[in-house]
N, C-alpha and C. Protein backbone atom coordinates (compact mmCIF):
# COMPACT_ATOMS: atom_id res chain seq x y z
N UNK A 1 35.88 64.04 155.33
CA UNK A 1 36.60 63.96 156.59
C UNK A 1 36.97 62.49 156.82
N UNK A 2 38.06 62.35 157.68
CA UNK A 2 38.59 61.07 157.60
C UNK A 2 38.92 60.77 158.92
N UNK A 3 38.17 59.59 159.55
CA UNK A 3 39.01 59.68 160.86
C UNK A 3 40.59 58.38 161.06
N UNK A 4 41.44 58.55 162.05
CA UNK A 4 42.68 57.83 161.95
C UNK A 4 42.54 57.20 163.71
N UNK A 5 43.12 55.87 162.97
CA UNK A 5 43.00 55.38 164.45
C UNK A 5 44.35 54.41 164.05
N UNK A 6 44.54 53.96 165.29
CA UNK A 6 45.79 52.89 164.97
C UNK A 6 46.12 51.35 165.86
N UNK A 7 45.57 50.02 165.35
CA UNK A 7 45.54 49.18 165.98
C UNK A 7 46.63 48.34 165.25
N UNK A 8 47.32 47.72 166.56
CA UNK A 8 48.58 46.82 166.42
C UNK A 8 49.40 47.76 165.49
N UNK A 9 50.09 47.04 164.43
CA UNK A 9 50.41 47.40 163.66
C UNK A 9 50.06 48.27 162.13
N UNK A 10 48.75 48.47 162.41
CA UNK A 10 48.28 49.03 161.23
C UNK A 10 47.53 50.33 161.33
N UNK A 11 47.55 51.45 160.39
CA UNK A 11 46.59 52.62 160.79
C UNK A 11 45.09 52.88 159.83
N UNK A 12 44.23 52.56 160.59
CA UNK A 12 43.43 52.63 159.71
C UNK A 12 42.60 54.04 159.40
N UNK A 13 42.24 54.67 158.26
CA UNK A 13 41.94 55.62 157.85
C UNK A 13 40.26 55.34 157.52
N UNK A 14 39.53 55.72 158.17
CA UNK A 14 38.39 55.58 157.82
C UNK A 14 37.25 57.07 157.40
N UNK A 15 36.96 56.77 156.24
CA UNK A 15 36.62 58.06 155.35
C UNK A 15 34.53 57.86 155.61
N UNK A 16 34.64 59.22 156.35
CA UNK A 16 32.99 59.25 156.93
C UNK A 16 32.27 60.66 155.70
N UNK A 17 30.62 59.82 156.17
CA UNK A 17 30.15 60.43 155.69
C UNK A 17 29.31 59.94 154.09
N UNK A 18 29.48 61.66 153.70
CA UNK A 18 28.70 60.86 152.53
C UNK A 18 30.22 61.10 151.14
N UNK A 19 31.54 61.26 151.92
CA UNK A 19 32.70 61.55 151.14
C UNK A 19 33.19 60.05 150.98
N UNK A 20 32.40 58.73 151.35
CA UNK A 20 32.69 57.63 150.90
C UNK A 20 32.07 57.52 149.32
N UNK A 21 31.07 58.10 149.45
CA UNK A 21 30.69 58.26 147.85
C UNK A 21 31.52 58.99 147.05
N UNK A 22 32.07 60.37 147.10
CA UNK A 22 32.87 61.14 146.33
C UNK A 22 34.36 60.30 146.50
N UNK A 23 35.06 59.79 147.47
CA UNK A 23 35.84 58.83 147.57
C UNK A 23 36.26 57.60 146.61
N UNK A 24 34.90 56.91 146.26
CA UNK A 24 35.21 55.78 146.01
C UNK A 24 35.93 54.87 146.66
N UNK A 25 35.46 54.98 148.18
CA UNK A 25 36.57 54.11 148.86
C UNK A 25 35.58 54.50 150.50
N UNK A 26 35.75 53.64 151.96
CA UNK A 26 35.07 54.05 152.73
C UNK A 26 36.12 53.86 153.73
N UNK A 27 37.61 53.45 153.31
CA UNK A 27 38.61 52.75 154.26
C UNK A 27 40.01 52.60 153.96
N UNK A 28 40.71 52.69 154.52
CA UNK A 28 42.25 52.58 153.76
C UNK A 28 42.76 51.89 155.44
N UNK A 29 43.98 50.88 154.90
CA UNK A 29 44.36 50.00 155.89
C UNK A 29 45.87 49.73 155.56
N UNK A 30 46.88 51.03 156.64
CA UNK A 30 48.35 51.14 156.05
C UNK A 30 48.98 50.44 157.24
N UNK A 31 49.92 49.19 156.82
CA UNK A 31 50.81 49.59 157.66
C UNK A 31 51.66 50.51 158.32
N UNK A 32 51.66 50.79 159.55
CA UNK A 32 52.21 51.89 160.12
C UNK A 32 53.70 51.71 159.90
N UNK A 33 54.41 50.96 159.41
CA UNK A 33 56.12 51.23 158.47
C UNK A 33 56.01 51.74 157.40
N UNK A 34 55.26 51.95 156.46
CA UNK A 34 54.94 52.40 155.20
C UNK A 34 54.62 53.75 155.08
N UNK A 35 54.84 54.64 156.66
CA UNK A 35 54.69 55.61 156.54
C UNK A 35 55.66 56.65 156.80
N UNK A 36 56.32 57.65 156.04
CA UNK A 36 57.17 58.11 155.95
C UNK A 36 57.28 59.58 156.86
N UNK A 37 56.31 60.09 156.69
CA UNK A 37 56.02 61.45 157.52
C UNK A 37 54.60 61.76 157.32
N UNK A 38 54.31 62.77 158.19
CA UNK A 38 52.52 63.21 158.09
C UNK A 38 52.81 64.70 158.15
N UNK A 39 52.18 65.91 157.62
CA UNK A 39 52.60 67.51 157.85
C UNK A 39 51.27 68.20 157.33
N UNK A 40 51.24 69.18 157.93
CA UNK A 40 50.27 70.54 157.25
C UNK A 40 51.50 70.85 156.04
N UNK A 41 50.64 71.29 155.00
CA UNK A 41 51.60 72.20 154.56
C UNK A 41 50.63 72.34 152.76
N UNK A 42 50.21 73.82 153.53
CA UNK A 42 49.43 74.62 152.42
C UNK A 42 49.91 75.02 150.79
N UNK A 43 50.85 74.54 150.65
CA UNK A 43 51.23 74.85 149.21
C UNK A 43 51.35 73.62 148.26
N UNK A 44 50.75 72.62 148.86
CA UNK A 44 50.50 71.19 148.56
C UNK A 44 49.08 71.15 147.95
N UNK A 45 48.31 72.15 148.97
CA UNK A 45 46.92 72.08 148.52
C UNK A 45 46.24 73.34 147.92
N UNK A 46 47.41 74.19 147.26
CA UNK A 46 47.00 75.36 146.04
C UNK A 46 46.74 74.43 144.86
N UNK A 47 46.22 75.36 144.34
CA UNK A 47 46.06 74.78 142.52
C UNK A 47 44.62 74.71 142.41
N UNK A 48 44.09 74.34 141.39
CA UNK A 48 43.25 73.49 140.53
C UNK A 48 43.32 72.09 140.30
N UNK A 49 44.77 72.07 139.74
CA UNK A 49 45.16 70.60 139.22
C UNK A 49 45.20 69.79 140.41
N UNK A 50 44.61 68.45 140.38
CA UNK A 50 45.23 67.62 141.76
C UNK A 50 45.28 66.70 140.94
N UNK A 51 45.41 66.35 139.73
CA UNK A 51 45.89 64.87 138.44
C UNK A 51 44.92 64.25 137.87
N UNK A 52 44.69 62.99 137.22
CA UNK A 52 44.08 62.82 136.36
C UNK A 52 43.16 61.69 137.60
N UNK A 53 41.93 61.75 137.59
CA UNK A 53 41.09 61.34 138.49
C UNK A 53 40.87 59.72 137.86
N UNK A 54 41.09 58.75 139.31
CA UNK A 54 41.19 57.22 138.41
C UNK A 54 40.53 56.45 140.14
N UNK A 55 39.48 56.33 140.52
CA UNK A 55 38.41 57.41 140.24
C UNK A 55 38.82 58.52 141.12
N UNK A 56 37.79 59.46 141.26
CA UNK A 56 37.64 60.63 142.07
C UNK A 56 36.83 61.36 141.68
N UNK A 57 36.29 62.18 142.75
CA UNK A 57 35.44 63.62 142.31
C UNK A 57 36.68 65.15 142.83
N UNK A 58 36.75 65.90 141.85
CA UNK A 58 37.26 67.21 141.81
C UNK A 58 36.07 68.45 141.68
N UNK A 59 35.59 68.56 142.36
CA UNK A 59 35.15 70.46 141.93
C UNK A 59 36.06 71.48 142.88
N UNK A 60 36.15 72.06 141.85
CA UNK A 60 37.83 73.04 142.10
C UNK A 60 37.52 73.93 143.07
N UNK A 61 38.28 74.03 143.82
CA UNK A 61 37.81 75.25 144.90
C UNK A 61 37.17 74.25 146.30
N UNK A 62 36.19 73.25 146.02
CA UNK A 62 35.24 73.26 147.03
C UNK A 62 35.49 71.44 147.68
N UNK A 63 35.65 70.61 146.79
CA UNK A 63 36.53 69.27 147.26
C UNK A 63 37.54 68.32 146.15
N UNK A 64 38.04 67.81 146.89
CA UNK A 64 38.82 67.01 145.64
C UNK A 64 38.64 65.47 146.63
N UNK A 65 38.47 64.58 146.15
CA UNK A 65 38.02 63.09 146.73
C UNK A 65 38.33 61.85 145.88
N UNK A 66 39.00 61.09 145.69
CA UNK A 66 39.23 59.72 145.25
C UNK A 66 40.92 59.16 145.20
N UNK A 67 41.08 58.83 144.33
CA UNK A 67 42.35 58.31 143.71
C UNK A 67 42.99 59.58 142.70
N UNK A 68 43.87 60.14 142.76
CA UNK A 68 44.34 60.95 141.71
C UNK A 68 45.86 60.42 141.12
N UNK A 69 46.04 60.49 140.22
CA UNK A 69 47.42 60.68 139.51
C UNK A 69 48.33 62.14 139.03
N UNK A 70 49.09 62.18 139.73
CA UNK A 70 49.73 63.64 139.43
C UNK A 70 51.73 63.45 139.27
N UNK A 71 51.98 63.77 138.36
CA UNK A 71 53.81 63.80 138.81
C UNK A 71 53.76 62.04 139.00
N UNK A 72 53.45 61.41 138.13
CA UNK A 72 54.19 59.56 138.81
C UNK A 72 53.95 59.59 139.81
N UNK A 73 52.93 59.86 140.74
CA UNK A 73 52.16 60.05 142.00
C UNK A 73 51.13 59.16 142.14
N UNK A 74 50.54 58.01 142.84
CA UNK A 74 49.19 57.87 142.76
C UNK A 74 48.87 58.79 144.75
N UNK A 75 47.96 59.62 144.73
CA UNK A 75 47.59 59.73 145.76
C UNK A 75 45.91 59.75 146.22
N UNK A 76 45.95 59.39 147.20
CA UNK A 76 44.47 59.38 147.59
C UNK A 76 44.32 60.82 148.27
N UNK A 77 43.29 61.33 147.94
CA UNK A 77 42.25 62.84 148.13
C UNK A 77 41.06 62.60 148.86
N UNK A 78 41.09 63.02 149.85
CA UNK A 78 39.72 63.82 150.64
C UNK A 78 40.08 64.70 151.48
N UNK A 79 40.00 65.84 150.55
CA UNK A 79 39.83 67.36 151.21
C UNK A 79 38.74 68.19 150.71
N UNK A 80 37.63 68.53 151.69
CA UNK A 80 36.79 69.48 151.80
C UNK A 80 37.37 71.21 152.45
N UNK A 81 37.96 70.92 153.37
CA UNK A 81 38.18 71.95 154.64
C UNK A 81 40.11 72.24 154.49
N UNK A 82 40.31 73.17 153.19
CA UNK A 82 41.71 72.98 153.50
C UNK A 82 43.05 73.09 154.84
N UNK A 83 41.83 73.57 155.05
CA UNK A 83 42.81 74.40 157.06
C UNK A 83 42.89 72.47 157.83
N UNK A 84 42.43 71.71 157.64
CA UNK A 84 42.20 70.63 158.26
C UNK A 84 42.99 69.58 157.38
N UNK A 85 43.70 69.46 156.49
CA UNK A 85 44.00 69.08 156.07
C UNK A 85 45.80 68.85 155.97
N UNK A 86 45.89 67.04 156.02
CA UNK A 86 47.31 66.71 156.27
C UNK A 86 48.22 65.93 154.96
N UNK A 87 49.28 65.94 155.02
CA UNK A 87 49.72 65.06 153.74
C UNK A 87 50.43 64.09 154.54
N UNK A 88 50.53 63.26 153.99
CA UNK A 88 51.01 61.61 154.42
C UNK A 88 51.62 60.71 153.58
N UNK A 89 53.01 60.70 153.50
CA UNK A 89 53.85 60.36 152.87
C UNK A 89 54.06 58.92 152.77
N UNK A 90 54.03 58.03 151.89
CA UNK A 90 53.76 56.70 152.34
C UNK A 90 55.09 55.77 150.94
N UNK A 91 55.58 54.77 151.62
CA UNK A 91 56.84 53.83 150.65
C UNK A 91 55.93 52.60 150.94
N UNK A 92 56.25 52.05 149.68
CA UNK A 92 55.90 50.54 149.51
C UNK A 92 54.25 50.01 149.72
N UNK A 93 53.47 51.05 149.09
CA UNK A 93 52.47 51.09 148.74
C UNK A 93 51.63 51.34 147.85
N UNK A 94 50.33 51.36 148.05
CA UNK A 94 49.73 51.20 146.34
C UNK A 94 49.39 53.02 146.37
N UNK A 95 49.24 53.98 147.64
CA UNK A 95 49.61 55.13 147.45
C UNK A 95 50.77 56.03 147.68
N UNK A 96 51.53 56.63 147.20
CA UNK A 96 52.45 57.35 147.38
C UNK A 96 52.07 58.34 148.64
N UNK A 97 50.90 58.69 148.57
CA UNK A 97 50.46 60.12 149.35
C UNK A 97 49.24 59.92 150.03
N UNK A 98 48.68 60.32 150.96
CA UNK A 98 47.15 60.26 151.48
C UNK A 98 47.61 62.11 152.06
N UNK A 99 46.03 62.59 151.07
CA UNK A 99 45.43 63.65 151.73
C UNK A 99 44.48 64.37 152.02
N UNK A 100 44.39 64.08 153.16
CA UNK A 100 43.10 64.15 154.06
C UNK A 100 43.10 65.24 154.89
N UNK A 101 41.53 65.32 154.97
CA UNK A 101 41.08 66.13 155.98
C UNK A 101 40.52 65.25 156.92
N UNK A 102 40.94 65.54 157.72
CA UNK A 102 40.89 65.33 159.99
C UNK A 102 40.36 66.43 160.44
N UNK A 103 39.77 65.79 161.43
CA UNK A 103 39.26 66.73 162.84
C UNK A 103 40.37 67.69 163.47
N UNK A 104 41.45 67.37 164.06
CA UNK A 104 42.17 68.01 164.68
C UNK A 104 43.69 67.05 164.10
N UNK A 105 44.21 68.24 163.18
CA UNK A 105 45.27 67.95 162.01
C UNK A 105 46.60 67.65 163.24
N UNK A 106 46.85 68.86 163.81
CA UNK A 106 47.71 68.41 164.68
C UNK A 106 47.77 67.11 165.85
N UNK A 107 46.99 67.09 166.24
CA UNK A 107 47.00 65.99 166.97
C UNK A 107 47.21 64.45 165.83
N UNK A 108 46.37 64.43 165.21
CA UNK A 108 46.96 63.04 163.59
C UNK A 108 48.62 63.12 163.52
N UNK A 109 49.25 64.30 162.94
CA UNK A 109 50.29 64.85 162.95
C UNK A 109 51.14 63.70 163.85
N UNK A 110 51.12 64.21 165.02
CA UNK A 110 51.79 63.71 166.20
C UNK A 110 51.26 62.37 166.39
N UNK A 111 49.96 61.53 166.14
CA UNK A 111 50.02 60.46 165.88
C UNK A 111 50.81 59.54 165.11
N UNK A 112 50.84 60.00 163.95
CA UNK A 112 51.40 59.45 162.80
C UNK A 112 53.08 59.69 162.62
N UNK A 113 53.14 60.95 163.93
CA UNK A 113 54.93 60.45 163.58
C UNK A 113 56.02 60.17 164.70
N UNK A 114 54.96 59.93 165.89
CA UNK A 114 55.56 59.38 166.96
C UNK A 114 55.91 57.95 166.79
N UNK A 115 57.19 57.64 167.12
CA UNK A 115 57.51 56.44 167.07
C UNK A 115 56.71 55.23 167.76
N UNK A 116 56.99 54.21 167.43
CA UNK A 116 55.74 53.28 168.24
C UNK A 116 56.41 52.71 169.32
């Protein structure tokens, strides 16, 4: 789970729990221009495959967590809870994608794409 908050100019993503370990990471710090759109959208998070893990933990079905490579993609993964889970479209960064699971997806949603 990941929580999102947003000071000045920047949104910070902070990854709780003990999914900082499966993570490899406990924090992500985006500028809020670098972000392109935020959405539910369940056919993002079918499959098995989520790319070649650089790092990450994958057990299929139950979480996927770190850095993945997929499609000339680098994206960051932490999803436990797929119903909770958002994609986050990001330019001019070291990830293409952040996808996470949040508390309350819609409300992030509308964080992340209301203008400032």
């Amino acid at each position: 789970m990941v929580d999102v908050s947003i000071q000045d100019n920047e949104v910070h993503f902070k990854v709780r729990g003990l999914h900082k370990l499966w993570a490899f990471k406990s924090q992500l710090q985006i500028p809020r221009g670098h972000i392109t759109g935020a959405r539910q959208d369940a056919e993002v998070l079918k499959g098995w495959w989520k790319g070649w893990r650089m790092p990450g933990t994958h057990i299929p079905g139950l979480l996927a967590a770190g850095t993945f490579l997929h499609e000339d993609k680098r994206i960051f993964w932490d999803v436990h809870n797929a119903d909770k889970a958002i994609i986050i479209d990001l330019e001019h960064d070291e990830y293409n994608q952040l996808i996470i699971e949040v508390e309350d997806p819609a409300a992030v949603v509308a964080l992340l794409t209301t203008p400032a």
